[in-house]
C-alpha atoms as a PDB file:
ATOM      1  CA  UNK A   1      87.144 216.427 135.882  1.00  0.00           C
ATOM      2  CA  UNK A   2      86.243 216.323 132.172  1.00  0.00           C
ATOM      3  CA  UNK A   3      85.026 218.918 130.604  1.00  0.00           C
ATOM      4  CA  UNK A   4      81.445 218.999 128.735  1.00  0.00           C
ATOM      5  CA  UNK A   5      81.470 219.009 125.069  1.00  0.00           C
ATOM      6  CA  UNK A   6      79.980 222.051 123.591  1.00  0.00           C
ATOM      7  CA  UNK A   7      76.408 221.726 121.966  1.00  0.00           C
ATOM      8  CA  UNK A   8      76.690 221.195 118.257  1.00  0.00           C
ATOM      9  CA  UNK A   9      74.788 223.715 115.962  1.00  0.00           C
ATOM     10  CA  UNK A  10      72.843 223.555 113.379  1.00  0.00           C
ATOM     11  CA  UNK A  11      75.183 224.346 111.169  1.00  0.00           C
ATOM     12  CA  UNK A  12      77.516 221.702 112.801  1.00  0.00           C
ATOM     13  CA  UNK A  13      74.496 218.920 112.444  1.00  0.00           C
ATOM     14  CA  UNK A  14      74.478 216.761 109.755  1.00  0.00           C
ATOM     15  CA  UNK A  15      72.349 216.547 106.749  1.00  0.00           C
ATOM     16  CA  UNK A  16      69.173 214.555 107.442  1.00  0.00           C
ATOM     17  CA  UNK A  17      67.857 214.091 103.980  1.00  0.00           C
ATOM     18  CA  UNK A  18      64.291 212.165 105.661  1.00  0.00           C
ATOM     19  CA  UNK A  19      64.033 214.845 107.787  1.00  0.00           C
ATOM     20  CA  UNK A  20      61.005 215.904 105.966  1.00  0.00           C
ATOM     21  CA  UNK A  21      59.245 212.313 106.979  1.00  0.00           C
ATOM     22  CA  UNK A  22      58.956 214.309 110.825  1.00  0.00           C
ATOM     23  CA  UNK A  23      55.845 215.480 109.541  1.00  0.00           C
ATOM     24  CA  UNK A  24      53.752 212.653 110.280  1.00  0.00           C
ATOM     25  CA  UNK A  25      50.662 213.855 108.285  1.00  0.00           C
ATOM     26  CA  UNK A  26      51.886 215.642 105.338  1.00  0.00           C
ATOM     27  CA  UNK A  27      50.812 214.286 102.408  1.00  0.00           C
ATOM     28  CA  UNK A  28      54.663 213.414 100.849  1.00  0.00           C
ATOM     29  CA  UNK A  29      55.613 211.493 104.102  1.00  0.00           C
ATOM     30  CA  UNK A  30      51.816 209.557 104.149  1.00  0.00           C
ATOM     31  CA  UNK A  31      52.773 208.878 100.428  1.00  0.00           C
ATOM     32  CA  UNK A  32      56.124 207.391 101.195  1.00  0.00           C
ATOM     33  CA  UNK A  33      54.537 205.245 104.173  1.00  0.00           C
ATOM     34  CA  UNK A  34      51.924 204.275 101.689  1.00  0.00           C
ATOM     35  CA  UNK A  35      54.753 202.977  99.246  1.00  0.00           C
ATOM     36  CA  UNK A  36      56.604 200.922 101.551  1.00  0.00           C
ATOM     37  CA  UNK A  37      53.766 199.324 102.969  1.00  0.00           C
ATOM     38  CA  UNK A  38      52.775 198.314  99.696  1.00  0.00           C
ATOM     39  CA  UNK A  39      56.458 196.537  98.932  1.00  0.00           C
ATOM     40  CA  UNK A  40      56.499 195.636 102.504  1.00  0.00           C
ATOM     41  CA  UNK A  41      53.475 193.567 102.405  1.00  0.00           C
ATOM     42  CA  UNK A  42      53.737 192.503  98.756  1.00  0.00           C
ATOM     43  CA  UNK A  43      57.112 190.485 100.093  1.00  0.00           C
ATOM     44  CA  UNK A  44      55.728 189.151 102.896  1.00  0.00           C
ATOM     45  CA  UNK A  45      51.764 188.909 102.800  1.00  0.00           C
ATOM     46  CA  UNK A  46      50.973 185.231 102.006  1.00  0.00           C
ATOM     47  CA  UNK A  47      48.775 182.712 103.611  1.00  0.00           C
ATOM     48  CA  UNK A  48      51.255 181.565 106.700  1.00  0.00           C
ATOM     49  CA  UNK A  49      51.460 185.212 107.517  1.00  0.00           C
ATOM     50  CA  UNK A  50      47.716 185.781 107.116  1.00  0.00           C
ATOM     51  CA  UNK A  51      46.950 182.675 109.123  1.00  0.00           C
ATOM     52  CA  UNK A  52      49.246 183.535 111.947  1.00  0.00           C
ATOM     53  CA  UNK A  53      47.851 187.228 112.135  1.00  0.00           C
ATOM     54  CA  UNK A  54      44.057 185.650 112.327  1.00  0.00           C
ATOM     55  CA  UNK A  55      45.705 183.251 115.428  1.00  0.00           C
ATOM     56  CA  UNK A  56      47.671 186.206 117.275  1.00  0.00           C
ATOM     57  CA  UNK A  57      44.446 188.646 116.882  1.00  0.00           C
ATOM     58  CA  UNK A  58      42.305 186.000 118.276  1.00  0.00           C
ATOM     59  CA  UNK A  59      44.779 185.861 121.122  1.00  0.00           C
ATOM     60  CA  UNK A  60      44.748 189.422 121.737  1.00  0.00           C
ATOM     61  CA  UNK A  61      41.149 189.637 121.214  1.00  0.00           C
ATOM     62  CA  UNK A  62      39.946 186.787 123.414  1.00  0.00           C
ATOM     63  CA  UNK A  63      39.258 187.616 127.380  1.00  0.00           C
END
């Protein structure tokens, strides 16, 4: 038999430096969202995508 590997620590863990984006409603992490939305749709938002989001909502929508 194998043995089990011992929990890591905290200490042990490593450094998560987005760790602070866990808090889903503080105001940094909403900010940061809010920024790479922006980008995020600014690269890809254009009338193909817009068209094709009015067709796929329809679909969704429809009974």
């Amino acid at each position: 038999m194998t043995e089990a590997a011992a929990p890591l620590s905290l200490a042990d863990q490593p450094h998560d430096e987005f760790l602070w984006l866990e808090d889903i409603h503080g105001d940094d992490a909403m900010a940061w969202c809010r920024e790479h939305n922006a980008r995020t749709d600014a690269a890809l938002v254009n009338a193909a995508y817009t068209d094709l989001e009015a067709s796929v909502l329809e679909a969704l929508d429809s009974k």
